[in-house]
N, C-alpha and C. Protein backbone atom coordinates (compact mmCIF):
# COMPACT_ATOMS: atom_id res chain seq x y z
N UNK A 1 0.84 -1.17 0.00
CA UNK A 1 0.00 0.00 0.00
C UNK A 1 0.89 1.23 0.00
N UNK A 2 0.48 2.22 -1.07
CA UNK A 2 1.27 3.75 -0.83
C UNK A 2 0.72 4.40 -0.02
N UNK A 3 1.70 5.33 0.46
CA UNK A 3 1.09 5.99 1.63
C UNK A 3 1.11 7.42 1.35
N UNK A 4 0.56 8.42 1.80
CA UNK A 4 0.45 9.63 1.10
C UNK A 4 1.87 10.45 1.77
N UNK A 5 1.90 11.22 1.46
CA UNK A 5 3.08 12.72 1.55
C UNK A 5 2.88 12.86 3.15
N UNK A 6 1.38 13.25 3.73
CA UNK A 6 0.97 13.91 4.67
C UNK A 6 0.44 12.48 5.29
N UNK A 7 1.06 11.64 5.70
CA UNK A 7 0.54 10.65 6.51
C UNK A 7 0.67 10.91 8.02
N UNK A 8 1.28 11.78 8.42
CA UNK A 8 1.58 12.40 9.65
C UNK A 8 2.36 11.40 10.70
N UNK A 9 3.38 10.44 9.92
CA UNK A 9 4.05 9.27 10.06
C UNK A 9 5.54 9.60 9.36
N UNK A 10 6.09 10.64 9.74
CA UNK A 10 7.57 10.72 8.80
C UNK A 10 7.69 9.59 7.99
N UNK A 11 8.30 8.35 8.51
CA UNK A 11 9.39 7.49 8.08
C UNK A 11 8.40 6.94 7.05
N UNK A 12 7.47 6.75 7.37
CA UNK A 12 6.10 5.70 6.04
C UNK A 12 5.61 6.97 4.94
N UNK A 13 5.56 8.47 5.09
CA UNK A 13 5.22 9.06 4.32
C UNK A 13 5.81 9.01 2.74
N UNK A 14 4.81 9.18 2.01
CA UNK A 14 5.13 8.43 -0.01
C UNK A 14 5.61 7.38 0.13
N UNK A 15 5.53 6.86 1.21
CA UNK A 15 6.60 5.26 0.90
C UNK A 15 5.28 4.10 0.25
N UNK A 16 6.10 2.82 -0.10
CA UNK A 16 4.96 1.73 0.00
C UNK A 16 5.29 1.21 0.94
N UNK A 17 4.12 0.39 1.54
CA UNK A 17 4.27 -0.36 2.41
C UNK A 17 3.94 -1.74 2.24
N UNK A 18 4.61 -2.95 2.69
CA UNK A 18 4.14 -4.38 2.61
C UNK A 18 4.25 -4.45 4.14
N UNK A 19 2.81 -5.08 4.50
CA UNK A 19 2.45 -5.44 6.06
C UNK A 19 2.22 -6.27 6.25
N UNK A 20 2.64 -7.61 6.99
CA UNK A 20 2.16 -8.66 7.56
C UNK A 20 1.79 -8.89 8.65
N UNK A 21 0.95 -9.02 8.81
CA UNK A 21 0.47 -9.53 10.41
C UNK A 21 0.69 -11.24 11.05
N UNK A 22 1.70 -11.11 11.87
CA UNK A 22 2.02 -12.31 12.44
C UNK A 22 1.19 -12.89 13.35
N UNK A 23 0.31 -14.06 13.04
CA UNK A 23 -0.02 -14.91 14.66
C UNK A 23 -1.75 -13.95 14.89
N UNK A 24 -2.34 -14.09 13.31
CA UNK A 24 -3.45 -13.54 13.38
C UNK A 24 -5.09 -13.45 13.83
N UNK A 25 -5.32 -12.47 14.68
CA UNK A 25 -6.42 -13.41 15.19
C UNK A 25 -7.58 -13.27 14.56
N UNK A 26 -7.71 -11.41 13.61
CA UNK A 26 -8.63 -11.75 12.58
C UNK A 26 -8.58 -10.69 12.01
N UNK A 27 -9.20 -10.43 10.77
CA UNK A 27 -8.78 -9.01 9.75
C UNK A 27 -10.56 -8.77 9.29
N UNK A 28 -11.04 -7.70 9.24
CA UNK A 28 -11.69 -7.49 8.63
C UNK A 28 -11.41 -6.45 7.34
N UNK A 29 -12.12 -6.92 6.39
CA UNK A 29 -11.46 -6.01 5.04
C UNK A 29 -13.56 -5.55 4.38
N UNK A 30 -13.81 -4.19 4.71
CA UNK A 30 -14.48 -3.62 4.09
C UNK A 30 -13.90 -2.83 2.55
N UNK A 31 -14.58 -3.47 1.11
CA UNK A 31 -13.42 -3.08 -0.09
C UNK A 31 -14.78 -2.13 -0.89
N UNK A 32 -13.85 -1.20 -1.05
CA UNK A 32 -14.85 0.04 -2.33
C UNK A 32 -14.08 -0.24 -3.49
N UNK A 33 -14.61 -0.03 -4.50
CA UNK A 33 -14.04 -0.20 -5.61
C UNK A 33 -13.49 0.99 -6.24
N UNK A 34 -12.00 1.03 -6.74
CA UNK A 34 -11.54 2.67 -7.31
C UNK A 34 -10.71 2.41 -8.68
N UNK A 35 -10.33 3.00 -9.53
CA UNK A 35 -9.83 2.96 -10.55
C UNK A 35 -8.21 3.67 -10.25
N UNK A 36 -7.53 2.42 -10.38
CA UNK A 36 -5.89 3.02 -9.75
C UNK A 36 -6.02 2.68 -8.77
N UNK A 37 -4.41 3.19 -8.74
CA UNK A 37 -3.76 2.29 -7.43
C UNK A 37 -4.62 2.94 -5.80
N UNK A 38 -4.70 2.68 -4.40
CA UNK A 38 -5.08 2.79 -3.17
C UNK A 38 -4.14 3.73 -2.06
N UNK A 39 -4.75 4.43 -1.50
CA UNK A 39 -3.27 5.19 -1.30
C UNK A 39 -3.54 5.33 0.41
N UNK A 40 -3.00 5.07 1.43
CA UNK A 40 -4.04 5.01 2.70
C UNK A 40 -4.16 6.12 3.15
N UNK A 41 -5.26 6.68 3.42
CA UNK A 41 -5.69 7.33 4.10
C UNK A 41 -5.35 8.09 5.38
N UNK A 42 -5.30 7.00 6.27
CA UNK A 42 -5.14 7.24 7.69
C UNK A 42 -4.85 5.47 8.28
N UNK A 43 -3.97 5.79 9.55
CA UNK A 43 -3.82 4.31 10.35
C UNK A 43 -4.20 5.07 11.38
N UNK A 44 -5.08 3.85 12.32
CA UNK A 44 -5.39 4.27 13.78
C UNK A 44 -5.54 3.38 14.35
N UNK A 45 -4.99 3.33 15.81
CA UNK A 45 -5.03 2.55 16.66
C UNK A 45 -6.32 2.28 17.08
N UNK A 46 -6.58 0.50 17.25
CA UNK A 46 -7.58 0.17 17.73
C UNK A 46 -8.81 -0.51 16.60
N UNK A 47 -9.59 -1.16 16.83
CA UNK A 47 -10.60 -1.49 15.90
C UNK A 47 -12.26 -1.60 16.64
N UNK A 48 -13.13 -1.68 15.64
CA UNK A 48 -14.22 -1.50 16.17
C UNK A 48 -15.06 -2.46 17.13
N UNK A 49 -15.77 -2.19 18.25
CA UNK A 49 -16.08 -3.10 18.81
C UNK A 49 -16.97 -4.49 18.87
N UNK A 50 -17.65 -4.55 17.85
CA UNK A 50 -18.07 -5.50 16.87
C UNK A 50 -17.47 -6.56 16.13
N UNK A 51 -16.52 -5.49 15.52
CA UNK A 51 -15.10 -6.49 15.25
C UNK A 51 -14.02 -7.41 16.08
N UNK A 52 -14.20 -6.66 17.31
CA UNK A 52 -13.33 -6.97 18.76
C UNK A 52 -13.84 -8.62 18.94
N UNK A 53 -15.05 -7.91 19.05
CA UNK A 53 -15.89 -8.95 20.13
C UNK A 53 -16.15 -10.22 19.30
N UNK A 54 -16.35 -10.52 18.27
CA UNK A 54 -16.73 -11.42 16.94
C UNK A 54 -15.00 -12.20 17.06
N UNK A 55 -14.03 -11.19 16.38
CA UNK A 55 -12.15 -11.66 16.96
C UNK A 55 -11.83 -12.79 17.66
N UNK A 56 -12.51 -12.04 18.85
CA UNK A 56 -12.14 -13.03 20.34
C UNK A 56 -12.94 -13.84 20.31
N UNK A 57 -13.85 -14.10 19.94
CA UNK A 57 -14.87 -15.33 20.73
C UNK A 57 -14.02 -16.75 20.97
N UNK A 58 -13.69 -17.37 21.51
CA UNK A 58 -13.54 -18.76 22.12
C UNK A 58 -12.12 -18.40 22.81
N UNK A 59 -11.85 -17.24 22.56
CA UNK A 59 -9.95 -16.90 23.57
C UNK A 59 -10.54 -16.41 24.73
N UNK A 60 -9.20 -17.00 25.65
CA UNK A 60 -9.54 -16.71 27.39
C UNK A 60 -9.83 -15.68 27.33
N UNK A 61 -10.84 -15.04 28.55
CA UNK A 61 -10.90 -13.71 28.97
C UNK A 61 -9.32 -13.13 29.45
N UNK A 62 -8.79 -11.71 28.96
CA UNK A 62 -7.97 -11.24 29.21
C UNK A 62 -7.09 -11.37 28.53
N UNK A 63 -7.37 -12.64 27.39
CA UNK A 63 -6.13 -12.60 26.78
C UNK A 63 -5.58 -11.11 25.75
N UNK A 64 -4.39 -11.00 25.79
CA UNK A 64 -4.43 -9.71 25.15
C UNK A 64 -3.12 -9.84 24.13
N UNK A 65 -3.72 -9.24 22.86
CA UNK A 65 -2.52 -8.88 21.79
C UNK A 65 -2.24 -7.68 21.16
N UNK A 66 -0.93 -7.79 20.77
CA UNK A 66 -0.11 -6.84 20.77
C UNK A 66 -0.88 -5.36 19.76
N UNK A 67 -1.07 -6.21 18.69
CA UNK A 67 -1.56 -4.96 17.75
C UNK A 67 -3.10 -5.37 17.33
N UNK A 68 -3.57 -4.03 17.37
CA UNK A 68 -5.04 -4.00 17.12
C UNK A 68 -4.90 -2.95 16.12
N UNK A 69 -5.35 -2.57 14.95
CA UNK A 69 -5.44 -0.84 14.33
C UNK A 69 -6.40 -1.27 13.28
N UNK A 70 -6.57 0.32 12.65
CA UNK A 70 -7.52 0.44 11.83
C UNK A 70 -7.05 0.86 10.24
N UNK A 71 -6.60 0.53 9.17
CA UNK A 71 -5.84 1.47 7.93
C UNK A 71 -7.96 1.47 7.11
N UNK A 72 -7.72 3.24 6.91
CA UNK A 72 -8.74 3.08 5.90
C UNK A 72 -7.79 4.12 4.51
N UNK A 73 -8.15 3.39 3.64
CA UNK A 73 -7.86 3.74 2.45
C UNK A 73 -8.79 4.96 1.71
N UNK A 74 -8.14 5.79 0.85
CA UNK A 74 -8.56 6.82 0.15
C UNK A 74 -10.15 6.34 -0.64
N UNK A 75 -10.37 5.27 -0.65
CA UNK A 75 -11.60 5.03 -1.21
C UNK A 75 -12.74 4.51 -0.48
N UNK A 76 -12.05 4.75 0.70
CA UNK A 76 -13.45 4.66 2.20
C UNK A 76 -13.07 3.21 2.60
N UNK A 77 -12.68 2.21 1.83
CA UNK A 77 -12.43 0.99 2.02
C UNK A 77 -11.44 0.96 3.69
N UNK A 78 -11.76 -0.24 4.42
CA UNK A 78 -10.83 -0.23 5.65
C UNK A 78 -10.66 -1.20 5.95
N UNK A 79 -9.55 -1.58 6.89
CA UNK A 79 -8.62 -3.10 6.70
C UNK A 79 -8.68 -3.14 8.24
N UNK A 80 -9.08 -4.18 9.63
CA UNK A 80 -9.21 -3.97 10.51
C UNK A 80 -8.36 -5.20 11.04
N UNK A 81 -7.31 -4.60 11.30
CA UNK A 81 -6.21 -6.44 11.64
C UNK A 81 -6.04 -6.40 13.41
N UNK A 82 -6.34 -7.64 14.36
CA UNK A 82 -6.06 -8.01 15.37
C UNK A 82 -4.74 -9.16 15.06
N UNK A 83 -3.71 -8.52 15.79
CA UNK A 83 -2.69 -9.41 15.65
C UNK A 83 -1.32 -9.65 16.90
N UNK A 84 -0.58 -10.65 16.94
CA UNK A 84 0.65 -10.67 17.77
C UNK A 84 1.82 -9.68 17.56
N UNK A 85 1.44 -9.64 16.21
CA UNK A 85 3.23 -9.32 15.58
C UNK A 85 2.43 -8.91 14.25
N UNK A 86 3.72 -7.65 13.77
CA UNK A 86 3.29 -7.14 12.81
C UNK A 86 4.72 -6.72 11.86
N UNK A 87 4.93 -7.25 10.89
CA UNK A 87 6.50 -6.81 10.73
C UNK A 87 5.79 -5.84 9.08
N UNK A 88 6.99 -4.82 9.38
CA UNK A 88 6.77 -3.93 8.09
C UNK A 88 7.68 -3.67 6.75
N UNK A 89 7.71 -3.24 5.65
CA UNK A 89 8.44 -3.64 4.59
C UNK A 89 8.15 -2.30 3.92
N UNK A 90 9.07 -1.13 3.98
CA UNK A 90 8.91 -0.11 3.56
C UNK A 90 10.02 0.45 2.31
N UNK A 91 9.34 0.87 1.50
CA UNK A 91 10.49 0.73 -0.08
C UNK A 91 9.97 2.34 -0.44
């Protein structure tokens, strides 16, 4: 994913990014359709609580992982990853 100029993220700004999420516990991907490439929007910590709660079902109470966030993309589209580990790949 490219990331814009003004991502308010120095080191990721115009960059691309390749993201993996290690040791996943679940992703939701809401997709709009756009002509050309996706450029993100915004990243934010945390995901919605619907999404949370659906995630976890059958893990101990309390269990807790590392990364939760939100990337929505320039075309409203948004990527909602619960995960352990998250390694990044910036070019």
């Amino acid at each position: 994913m490219r990331c814009p100029d003004d991502l308010g993220y120095e080191p990721w700004e115009g960059k691309l990014l390749v993201l993996a999420a290690i040791d996943l516990v679940g992703s939701k991907h809401i997709v709009y359709c756009v002509a050309g490439s996706e450029i993100i929007d915004h990243i934010n910590p945390g995901v919605s609580l619907v999404f949370r709660e659906s995630a976890m079902k059958g893990k101990p109470t309390g269990v807790h992982f590392n990364f939760e966030f939100t990337i929505t993309l320039i075309s409203g589209s948004t990527l909602e990853i619960i995960c352990q580990e998250l390694q990044v790949e910036v070019s």
